[in-house]
C-alpha atoms as a PDB file:
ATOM      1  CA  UNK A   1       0.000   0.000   0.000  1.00  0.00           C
ATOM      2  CA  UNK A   2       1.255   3.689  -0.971  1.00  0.00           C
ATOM      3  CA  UNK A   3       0.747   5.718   2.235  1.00  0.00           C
ATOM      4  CA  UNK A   4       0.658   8.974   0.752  1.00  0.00           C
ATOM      5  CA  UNK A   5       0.685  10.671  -2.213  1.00  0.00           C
ATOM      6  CA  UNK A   6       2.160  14.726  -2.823  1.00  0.00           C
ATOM      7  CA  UNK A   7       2.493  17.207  -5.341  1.00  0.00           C
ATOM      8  CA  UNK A   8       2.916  20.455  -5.466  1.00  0.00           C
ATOM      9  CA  UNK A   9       0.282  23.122  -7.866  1.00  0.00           C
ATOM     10  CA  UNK A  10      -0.474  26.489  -8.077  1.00  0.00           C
ATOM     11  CA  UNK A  11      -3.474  28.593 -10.106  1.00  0.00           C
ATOM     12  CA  UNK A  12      -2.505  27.667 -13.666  1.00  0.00           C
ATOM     13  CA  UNK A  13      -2.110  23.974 -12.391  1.00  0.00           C
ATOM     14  CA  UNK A  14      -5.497  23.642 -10.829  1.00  0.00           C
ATOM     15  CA  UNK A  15      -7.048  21.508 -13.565  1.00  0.00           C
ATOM     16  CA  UNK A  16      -4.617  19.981 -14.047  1.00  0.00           C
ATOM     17  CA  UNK A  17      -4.038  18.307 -10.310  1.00  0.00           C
ATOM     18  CA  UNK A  18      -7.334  18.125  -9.674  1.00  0.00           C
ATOM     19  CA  UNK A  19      -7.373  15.364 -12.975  1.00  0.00           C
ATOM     20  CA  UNK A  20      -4.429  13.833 -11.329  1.00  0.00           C
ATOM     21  CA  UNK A  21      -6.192  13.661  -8.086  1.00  0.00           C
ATOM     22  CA  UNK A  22      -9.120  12.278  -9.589  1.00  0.00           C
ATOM     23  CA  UNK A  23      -7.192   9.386 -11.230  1.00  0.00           C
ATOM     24  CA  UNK A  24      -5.418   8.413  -8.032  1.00  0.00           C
ATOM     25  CA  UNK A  25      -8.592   8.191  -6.537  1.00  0.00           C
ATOM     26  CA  UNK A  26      -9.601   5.666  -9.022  1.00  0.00           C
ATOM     27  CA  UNK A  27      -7.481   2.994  -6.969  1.00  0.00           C
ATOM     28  CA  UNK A  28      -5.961   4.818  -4.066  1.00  0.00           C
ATOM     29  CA  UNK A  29      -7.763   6.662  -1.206  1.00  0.00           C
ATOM     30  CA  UNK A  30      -4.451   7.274   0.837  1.00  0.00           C
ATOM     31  CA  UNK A  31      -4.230  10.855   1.693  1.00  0.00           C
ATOM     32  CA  UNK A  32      -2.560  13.687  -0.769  1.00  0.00           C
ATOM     33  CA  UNK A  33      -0.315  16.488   0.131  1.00  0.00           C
ATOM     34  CA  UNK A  34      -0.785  19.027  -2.023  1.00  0.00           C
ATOM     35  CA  UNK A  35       1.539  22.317  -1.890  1.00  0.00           C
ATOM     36  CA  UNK A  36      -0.706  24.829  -3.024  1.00  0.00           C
ATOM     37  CA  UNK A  37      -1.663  28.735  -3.679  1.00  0.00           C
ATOM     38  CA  UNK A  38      -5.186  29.703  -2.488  1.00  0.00           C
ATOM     39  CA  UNK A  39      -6.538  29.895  -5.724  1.00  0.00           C
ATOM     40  CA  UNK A  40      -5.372  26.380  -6.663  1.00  0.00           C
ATOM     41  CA  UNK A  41      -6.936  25.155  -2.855  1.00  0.00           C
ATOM     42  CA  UNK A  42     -10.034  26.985  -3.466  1.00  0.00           C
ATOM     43  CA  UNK A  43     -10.887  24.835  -6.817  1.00  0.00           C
ATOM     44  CA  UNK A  44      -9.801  21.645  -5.465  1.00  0.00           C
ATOM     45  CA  UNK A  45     -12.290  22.267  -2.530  1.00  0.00           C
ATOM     46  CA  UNK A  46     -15.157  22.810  -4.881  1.00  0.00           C
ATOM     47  CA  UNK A  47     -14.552  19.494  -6.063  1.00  0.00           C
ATOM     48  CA  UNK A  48     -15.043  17.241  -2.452  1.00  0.00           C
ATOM     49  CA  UNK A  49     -12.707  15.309  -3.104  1.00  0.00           C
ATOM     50  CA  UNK A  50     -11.789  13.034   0.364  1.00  0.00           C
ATOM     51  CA  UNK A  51      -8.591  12.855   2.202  1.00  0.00           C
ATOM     52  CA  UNK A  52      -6.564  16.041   0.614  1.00  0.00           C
ATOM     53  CA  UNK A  53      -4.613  17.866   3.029  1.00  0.00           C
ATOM     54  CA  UNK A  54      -3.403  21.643   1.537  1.00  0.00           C
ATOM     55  CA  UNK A  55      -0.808  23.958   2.559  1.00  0.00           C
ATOM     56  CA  UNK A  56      -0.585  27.209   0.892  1.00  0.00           C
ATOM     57  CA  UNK A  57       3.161  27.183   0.434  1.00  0.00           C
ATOM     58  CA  UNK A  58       2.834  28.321  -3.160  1.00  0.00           C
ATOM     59  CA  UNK A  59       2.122  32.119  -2.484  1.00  0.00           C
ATOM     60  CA  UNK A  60       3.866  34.601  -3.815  1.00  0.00           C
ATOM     61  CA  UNK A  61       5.715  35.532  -0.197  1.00  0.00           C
ATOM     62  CA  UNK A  62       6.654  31.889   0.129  1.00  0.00           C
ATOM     63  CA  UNK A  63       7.718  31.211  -3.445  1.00  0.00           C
ATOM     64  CA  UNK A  64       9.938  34.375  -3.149  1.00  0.00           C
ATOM     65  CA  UNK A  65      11.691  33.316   0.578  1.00  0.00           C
ATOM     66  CA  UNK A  66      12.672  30.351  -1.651  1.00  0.00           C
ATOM     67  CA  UNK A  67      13.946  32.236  -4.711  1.00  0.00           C
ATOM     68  CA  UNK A  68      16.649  33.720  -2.448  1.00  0.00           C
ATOM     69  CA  UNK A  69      18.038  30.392  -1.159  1.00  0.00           C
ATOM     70  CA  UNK A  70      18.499  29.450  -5.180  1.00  0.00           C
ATOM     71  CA  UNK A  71      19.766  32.437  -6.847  1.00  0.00           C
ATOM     72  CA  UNK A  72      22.880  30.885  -7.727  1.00  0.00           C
ATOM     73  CA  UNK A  73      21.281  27.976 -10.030  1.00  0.00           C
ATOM     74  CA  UNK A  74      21.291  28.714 -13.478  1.00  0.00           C
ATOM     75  CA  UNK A  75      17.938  29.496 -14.979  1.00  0.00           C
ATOM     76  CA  UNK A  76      17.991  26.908 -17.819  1.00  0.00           C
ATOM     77  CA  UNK A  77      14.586  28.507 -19.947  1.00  0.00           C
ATOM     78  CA  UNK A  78      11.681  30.558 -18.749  1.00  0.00           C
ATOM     79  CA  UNK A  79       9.422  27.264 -18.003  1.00  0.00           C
ATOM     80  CA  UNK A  80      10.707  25.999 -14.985  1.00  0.00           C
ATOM     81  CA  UNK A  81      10.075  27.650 -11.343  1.00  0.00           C
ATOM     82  CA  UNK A  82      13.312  27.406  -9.626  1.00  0.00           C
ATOM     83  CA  UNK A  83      11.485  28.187  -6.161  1.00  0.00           C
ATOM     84  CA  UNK A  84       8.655  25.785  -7.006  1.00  0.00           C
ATOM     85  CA  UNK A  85      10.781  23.324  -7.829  1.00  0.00           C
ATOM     86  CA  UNK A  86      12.249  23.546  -4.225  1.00  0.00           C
ATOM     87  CA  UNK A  87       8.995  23.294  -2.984  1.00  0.00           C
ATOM     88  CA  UNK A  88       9.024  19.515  -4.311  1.00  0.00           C
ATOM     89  CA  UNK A  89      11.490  18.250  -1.583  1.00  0.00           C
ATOM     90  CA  UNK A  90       9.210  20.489   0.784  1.00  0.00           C
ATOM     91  CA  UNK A  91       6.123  18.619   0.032  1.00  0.00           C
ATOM     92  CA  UNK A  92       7.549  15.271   0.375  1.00  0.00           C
ATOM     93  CA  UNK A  93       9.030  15.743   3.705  1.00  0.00           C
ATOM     94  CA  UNK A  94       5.819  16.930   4.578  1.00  0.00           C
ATOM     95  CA  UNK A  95       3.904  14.125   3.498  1.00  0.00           C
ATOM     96  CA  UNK A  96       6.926  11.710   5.112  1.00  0.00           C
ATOM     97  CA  UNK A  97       6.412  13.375   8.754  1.00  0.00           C
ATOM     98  CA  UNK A  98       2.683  12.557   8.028  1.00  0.00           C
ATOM     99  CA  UNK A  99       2.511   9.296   6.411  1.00  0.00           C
ATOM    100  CA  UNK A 100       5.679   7.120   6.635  1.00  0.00           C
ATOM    101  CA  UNK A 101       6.129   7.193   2.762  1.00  0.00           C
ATOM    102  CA  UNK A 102       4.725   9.044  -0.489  1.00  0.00           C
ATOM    103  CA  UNK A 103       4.178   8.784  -4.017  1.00  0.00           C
ATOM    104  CA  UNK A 104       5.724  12.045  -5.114  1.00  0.00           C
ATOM    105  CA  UNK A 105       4.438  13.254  -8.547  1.00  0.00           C
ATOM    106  CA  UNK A 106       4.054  16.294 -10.691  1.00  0.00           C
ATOM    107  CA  UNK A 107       0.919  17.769 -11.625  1.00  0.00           C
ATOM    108  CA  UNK A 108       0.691  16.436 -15.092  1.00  0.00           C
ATOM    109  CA  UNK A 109       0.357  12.777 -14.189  1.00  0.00           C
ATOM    110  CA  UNK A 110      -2.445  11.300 -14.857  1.00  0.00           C
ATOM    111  CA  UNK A 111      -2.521   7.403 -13.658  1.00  0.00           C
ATOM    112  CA  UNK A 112      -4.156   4.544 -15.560  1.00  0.00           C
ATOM    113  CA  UNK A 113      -3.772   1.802 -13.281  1.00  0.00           C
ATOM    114  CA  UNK A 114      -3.289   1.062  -9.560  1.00  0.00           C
ATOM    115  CA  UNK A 115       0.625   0.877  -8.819  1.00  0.00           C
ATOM    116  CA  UNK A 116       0.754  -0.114  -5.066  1.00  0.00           C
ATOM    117  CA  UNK A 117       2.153  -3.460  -6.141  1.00  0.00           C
ATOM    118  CA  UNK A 118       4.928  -1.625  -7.983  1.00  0.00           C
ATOM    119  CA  UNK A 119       6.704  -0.530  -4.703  1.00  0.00           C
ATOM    120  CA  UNK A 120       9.472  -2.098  -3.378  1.00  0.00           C
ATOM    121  CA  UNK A 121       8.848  -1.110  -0.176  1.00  0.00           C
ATOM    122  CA  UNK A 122      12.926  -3.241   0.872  1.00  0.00           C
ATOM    123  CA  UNK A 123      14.444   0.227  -1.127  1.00  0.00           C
ATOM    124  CA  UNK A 124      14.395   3.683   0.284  1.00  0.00           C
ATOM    125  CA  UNK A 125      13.780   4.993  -3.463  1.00  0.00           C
ATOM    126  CA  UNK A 126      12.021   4.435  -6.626  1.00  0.00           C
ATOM    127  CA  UNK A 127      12.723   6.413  -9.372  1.00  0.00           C
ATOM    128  CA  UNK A 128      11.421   6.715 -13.404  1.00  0.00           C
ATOM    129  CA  UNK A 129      14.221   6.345 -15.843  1.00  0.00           C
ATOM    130  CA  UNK A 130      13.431   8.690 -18.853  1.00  0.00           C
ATOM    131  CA  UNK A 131      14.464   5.914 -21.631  1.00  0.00           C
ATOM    132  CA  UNK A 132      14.842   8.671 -24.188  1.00  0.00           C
ATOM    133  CA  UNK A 133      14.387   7.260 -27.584  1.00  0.00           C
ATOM    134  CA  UNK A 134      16.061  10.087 -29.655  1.00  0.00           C
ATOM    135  CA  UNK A 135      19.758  11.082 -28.898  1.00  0.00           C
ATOM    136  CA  UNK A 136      20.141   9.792 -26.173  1.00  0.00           C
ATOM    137  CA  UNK A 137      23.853  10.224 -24.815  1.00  0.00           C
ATOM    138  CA  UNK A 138      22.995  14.263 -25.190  1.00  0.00           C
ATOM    139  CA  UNK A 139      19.314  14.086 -24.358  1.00  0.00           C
ATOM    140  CA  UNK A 140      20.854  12.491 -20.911  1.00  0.00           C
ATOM    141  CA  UNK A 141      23.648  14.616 -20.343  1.00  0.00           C
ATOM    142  CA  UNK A 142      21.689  17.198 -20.563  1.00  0.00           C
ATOM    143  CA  UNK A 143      18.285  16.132 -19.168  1.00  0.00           C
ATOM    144  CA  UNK A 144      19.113  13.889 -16.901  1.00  0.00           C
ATOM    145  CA  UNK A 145      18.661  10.108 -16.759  1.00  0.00           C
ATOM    146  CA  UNK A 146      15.868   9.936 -14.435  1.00  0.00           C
ATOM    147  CA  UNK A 147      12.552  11.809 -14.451  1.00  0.00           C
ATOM    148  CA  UNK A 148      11.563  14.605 -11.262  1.00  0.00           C
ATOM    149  CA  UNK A 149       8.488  14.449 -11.678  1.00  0.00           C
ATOM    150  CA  UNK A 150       7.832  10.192 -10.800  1.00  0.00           C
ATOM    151  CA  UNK A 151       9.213   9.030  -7.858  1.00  0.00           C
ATOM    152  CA  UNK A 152       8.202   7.242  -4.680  1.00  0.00           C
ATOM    153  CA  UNK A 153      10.330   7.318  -1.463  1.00  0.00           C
ATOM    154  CA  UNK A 154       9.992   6.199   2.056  1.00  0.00           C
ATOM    155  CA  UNK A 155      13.666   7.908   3.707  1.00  0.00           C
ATOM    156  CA  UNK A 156      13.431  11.260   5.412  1.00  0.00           C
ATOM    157  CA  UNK A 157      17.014  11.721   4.520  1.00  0.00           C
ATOM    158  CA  UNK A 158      15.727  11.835   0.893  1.00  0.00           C
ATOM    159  CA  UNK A 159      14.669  15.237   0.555  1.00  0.00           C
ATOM    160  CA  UNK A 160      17.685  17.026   1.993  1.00  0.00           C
ATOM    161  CA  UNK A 161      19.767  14.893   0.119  1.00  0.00           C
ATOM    162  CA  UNK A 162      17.793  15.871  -3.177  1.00  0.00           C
ATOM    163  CA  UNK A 163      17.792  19.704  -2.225  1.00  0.00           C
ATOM    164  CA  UNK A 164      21.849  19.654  -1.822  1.00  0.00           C
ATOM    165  CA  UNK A 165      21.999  17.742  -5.588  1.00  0.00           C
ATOM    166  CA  UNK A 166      19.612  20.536  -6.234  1.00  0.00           C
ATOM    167  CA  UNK A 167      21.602  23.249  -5.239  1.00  0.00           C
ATOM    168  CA  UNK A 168      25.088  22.098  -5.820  1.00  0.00           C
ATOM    169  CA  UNK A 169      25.332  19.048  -8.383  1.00  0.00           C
ATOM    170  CA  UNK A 170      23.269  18.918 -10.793  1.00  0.00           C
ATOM    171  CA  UNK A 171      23.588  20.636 -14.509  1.00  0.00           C
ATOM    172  CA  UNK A 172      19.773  20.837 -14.937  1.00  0.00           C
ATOM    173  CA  UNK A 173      17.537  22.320 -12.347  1.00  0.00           C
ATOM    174  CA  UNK A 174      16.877  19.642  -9.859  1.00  0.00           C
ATOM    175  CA  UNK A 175      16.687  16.201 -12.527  1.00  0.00           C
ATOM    176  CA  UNK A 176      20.291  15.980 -14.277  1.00  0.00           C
ATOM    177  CA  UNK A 177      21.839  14.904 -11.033  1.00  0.00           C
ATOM    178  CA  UNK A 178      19.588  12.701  -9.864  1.00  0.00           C
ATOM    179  CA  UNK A 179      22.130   9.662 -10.346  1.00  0.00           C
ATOM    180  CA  UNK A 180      24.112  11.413  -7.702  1.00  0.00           C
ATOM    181  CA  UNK A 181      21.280  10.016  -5.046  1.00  0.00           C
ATOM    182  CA  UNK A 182      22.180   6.226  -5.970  1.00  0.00           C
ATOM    183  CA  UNK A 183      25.679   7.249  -3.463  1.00  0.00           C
ATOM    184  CA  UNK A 184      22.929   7.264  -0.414  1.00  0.00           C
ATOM    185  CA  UNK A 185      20.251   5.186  -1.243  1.00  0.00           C
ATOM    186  CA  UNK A 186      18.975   1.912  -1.967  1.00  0.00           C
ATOM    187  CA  UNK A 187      16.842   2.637  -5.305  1.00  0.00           C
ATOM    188  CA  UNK A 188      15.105   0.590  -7.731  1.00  0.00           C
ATOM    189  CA  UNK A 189      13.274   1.612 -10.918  1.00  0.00           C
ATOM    190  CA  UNK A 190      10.036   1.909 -12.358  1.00  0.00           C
ATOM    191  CA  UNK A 191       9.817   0.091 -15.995  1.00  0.00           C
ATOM    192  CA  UNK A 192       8.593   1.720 -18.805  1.00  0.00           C
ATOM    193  CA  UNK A 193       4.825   1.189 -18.746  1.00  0.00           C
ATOM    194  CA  UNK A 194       5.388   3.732 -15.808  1.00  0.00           C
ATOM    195  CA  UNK A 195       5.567   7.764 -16.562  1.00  0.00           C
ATOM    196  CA  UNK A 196       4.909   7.771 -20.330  1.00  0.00           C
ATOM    197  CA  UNK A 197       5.949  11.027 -21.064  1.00  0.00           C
ATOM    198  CA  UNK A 198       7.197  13.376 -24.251  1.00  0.00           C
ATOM    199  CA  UNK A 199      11.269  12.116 -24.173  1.00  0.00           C
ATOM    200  CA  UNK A 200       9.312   8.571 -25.167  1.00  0.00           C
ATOM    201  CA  UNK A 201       7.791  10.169 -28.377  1.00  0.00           C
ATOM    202  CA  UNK A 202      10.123  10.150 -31.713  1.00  0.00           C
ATOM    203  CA  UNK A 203       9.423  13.855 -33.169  1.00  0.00           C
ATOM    204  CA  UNK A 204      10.004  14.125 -37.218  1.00  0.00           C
ATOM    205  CA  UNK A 205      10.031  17.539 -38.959  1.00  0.00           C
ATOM    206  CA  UNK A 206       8.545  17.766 -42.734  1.00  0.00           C
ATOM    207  CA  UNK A 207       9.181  21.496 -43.721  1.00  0.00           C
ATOM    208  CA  UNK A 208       9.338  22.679 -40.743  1.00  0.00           C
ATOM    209  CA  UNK A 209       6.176  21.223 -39.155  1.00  0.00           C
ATOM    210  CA  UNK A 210       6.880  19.121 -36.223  1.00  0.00           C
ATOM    211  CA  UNK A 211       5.070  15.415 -35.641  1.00  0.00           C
ATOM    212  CA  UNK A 212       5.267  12.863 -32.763  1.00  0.00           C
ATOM    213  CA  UNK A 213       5.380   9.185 -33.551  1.00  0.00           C
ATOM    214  CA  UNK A 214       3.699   6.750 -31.632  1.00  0.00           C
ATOM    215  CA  UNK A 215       6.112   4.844 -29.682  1.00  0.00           C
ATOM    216  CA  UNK A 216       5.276   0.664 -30.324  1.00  0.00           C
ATOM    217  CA  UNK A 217       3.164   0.299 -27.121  1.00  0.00           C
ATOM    218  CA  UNK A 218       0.723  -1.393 -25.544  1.00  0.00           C
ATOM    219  CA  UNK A 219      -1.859   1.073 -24.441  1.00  0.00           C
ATOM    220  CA  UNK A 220      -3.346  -1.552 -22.172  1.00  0.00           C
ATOM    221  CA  UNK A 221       0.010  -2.178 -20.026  1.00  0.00           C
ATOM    222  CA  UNK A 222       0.541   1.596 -19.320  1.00  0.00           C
ATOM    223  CA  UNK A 223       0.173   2.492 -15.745  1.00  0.00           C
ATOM    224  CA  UNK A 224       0.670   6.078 -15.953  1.00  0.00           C
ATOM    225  CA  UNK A 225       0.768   9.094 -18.725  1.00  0.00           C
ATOM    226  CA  UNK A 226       3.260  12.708 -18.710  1.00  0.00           C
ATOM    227  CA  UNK A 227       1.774  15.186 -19.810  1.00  0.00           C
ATOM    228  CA  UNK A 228       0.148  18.443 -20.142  1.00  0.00           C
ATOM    229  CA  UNK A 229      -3.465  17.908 -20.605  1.00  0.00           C
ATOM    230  CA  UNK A 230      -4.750  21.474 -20.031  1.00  0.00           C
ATOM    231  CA  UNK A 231      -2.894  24.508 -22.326  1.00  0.00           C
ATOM    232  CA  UNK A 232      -2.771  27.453 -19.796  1.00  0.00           C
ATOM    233  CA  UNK A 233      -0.005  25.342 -18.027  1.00  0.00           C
ATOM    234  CA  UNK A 234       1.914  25.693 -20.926  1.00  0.00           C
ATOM    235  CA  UNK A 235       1.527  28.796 -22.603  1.00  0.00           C
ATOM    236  CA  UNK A 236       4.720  30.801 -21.338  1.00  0.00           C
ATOM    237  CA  UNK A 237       6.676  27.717 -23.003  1.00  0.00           C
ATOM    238  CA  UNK A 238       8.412  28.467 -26.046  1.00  0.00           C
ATOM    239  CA  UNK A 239       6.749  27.902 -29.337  1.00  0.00           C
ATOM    240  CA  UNK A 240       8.825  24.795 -30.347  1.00  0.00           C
ATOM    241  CA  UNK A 241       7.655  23.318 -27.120  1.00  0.00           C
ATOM    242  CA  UNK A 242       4.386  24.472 -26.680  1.00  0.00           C
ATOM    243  CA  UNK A 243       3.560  22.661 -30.355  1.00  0.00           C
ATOM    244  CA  UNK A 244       5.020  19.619 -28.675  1.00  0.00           C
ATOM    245  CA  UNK A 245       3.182  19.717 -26.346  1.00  0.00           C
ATOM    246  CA  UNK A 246      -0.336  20.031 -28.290  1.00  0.00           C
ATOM    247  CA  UNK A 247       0.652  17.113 -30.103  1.00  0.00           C
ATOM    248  CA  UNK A 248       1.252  15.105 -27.140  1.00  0.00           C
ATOM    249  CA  UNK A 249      -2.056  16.421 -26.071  1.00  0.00           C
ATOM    250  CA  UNK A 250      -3.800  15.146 -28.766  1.00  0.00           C
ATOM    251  CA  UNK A 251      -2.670  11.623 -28.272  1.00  0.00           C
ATOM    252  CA  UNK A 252      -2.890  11.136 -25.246  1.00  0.00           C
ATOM    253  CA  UNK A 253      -6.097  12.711 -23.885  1.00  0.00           C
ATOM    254  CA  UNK A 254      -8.213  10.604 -25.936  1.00  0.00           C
ATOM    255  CA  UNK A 255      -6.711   7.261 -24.512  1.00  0.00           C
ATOM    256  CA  UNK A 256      -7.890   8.548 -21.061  1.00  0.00           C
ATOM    257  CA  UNK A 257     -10.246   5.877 -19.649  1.00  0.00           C
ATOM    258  CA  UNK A 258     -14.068   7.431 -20.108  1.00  0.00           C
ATOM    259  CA  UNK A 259     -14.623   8.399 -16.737  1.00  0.00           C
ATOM    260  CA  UNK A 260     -11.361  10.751 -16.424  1.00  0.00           C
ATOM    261  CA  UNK A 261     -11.698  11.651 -20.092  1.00  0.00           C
ATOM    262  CA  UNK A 262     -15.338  13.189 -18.850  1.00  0.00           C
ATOM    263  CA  UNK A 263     -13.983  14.723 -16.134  1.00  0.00           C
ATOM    264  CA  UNK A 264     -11.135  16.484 -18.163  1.00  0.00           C
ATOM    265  CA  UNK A 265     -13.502  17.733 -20.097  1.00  0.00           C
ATOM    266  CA  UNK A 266     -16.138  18.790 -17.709  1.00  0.00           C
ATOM    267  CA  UNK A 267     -13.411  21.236 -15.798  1.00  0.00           C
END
């Protein structure tokens, strides 16, 4: 059994998370710890969902108390929130003082199946390898090997340990060092029917138009799905990425079992 699941969401996430939440609840009812503005609280509220526990540590006062303590990492692209991304190892010890153990994910999962019987609950860490399918000695050395936004962890050392690879070793945001954490912890990995995201999609270009290829799935074997399903949290991308990410859009969302699919749509 998972004990917890966290994430962390502001405003422009709120549909988002609250499709996420609604697909854990398809097979989990542990709690979720959500790190949250008010704005993203006050929609997640109007939807009753049970056993979602909210702190607003997503402000603008908090977020910026943060920013100060990570000046010094390089801003990589005018996507990522350094100080939200802080907030991730926040959140999980959070949810580890409360629960014993969490399922840490980002916003944009949505999950198809149950995946309590995925934990190895003999490691300390479980972490989503990328398995990029394009370039991948650069896409890794740049990227990382390992995915932030998957992971499930039961050690309270974890998230100081991530927060100092964070800070001080790794070459992109908080995910290019992440192999730095197998020096302190006893990790296994999730296969690749977890955390289908983008990196897993081959992209062709024909005059300058961008496509994704299907990887050669199974549809039925995937546990869990990457990506953005609503476009306000992407529209300060750039344009090469926002058009990837329609396009991953338009794949996946319609593969959604009915009852999220509905639910996407009815937000």
């Amino acid at each position: 059994m998972i004990s917890s699941f966290s994430v962390c969401a502001n405003d422009m996430a709120k549909r988002e998370v609250a499709l996420l939440i609604k697909s854990i609840r398809q097979f989990h009812d542990s709690p979720v710890f959500v790190f949250c503005d008010l704005g993203a609280k006050t929609f997640l509220e109007s939807l009753s969902f049970d056993n979602i526990h909210y702190k607003l540590e997503l402000e603008t006062d908090k977020l910026e108390r943060r920013e100060r303590l990570i000046r010094h990492v390089t801003d990589q692209n005018g996507f990522h929130s350094k100080s939200i991304i802080l907030s991730k190892m926040d959140a999980i010890e959070w949810a580890l003082w409360e629960a014993g153990d969490t399922f840490f994910v980002d916003a944009d999962i949505v999950f198809l199946k149950p995946v309590d019987q995925e934990i190895d609950r003999s490691m300390e860490l479980m972490l989503s390898p990328h398995f990029h399918v394009e370039d991948k000695v650069n896409q890794t050395r740049t990227y990382g090997s390992f995915n932030a936004g998957y992971l499930w962890t039961k050690s309270m050392d974890f998230p100081q340990a991530w927060r100092d690879v964070y800070t001080a070793r790794s070459n992109f945001y908080e995910q290019e060092g992440m192999v730095h954490l197998f020096e302190a912890f006893d990790i296994k990995t999730f296969g690749k029917d977890h955390n289908l995201g983008f990196w897993r999609f081959p992209r062709q270009w024909n005059r300058g138009r961008l496509s994704l290829i299907e990887p050669a799935i199974d549809w039925d074997d995937v546990k869990s799905v990457h990506f953005h399903s609503f476009p306000e949290t992407y529209a300060h991308a750039d344009k090469g990425l926002i058009k990837g990410y329609d396009l991953l859009r338009e794949i996946i969302l319609p593969r959604l079992p009915d009852e999220l699919k509905e639910f996407a749509y009815a937000l």
